[in-house]
C-alpha atoms as a PDB file:
ATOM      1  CA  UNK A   1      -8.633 -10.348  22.071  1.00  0.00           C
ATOM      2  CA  UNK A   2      -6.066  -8.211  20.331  1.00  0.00           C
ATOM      3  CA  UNK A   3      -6.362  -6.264  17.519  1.00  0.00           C
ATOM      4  CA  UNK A   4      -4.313  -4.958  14.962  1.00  0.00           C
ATOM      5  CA  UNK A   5      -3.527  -0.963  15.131  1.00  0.00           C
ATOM      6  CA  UNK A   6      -3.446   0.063  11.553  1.00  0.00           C
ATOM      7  CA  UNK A   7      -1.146   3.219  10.545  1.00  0.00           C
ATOM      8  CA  UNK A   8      -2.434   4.396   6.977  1.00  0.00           C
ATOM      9  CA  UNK A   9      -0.242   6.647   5.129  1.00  0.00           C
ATOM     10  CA  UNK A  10      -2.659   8.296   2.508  1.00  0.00           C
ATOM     11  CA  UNK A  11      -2.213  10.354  -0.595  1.00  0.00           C
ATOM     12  CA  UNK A  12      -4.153  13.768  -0.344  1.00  0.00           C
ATOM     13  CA  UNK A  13      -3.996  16.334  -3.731  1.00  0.00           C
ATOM     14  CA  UNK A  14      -1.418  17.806  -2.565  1.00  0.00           C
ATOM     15  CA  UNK A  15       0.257  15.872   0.078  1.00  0.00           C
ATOM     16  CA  UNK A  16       1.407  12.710   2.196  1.00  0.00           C
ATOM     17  CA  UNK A  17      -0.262  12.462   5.548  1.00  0.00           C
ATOM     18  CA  UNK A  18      -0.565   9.761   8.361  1.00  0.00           C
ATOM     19  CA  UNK A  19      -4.231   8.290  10.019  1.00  0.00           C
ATOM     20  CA  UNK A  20      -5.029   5.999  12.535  1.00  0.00           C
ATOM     21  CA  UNK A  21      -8.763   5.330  12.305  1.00  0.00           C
ATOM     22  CA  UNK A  22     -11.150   7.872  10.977  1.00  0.00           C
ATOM     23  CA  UNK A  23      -8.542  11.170  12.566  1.00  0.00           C
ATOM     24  CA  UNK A  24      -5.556  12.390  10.180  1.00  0.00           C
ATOM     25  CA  UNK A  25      -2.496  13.294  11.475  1.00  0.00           C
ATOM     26  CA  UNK A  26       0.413  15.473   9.890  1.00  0.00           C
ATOM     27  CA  UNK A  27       0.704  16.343   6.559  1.00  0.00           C
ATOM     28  CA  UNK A  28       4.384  15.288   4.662  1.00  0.00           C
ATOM     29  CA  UNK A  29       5.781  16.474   2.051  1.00  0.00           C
ATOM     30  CA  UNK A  30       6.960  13.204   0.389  1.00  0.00           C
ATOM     31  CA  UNK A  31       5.467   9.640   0.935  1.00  0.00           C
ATOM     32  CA  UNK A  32       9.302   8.413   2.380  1.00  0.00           C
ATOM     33  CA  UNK A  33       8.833  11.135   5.439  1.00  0.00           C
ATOM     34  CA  UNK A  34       5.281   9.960   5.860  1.00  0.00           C
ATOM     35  CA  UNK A  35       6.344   5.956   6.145  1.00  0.00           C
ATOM     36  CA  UNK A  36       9.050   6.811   7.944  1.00  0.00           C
ATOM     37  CA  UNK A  37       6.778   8.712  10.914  1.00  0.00           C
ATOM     38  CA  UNK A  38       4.357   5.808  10.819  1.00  0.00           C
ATOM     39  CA  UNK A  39       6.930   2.934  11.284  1.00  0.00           C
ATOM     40  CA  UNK A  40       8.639   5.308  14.035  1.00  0.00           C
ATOM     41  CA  UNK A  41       5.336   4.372  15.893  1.00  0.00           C
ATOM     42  CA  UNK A  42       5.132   0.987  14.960  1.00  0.00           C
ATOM     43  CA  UNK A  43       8.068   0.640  16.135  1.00  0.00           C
ATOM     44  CA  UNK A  44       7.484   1.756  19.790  1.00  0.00           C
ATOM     45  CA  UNK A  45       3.895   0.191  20.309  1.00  0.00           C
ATOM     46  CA  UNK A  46       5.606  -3.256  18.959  1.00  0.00           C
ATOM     47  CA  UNK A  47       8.001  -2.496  21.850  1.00  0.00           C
ATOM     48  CA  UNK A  48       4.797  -2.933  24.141  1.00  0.00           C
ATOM     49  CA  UNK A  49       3.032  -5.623  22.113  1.00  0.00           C
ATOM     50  CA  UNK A  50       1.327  -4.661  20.660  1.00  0.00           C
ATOM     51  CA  UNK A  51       0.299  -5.768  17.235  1.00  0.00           C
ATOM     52  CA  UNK A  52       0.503  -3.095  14.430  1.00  0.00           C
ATOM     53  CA  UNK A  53       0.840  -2.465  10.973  1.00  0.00           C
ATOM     54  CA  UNK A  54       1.071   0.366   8.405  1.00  0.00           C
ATOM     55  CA  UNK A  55      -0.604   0.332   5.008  1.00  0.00           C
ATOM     56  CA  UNK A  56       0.218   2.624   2.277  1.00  0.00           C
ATOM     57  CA  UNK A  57      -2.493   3.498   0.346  1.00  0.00           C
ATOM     58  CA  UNK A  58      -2.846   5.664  -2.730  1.00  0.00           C
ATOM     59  CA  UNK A  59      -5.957   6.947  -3.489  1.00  0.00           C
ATOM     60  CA  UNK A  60      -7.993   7.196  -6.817  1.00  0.00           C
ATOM     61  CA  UNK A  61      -6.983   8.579 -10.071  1.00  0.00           C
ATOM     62  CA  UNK A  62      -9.077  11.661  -9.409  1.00  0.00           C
ATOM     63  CA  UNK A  63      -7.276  12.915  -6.910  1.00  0.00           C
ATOM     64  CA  UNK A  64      -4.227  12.566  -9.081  1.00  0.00           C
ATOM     65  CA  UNK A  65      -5.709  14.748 -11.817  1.00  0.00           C
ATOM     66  CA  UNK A  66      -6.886  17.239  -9.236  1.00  0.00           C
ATOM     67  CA  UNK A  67      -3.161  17.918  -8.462  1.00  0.00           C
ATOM     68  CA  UNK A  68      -1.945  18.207 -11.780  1.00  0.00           C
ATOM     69  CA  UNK A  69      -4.842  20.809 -13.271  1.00  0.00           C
ATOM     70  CA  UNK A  70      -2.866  24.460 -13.972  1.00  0.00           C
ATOM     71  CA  UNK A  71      -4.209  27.359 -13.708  1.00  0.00           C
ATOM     72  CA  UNK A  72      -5.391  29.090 -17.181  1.00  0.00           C
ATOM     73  CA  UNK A  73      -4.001  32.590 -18.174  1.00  0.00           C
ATOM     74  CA  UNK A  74      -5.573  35.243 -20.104  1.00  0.00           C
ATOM     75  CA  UNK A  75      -2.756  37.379 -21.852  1.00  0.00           C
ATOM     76  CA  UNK A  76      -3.892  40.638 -22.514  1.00  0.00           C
ATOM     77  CA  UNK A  77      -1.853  42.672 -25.307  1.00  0.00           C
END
C-alpha cells in the first residue's frame, strides 16, 4: 500500500519554511526558495518511486497581520 509523501511549504509571520509531517524544516526567505527545496526532494524520492507531492499552503489572515504590525514610537521633545 503506498502512500503519498506530502512536502508542505508553509507561511510563518515572518518566513517561508518546508514540513513533512508534524517536523518543520528550514526557514526561506521567499516562498520561490522554499518550493524550489521541496520539489528538489520530490524530485529524488520520485527517482525511487516513490509517490510524492508538495502543497503550498498559506496560512490565515492573522498571521498576515501579525507581520505587518510596527512598532509605536514615543517622541520625546
Amino acid at each position: 500500500m503506498d502512500q503519498t509523501i506530502s512536502f508542505r511549504v508553509v507561511k510563518e509571520p515572518y518566513r517561508w519554511a518546508v514540513g513533512m509531517g508534524d517536523g518543520m524544516m528550514t526557514p526561506f526567505r521567499s516562498k520561490l526558495l522554499a518550493v524550489r527545496h521541496a520539489n528538489g526532494f520530490v524530485d529524488a524520492l520520485r527517482r525511487c518511486g516513490e509517490p510524492v507531492e508538495v502543497v503550498v499552503e498559506e496560512r490565515p489572515a492573522e498571521i498576515r497581520t501579525i507581520a505587518r504590525r510596527r512598532p509605536r514610537f514615543l517622541l520625546f521633545s
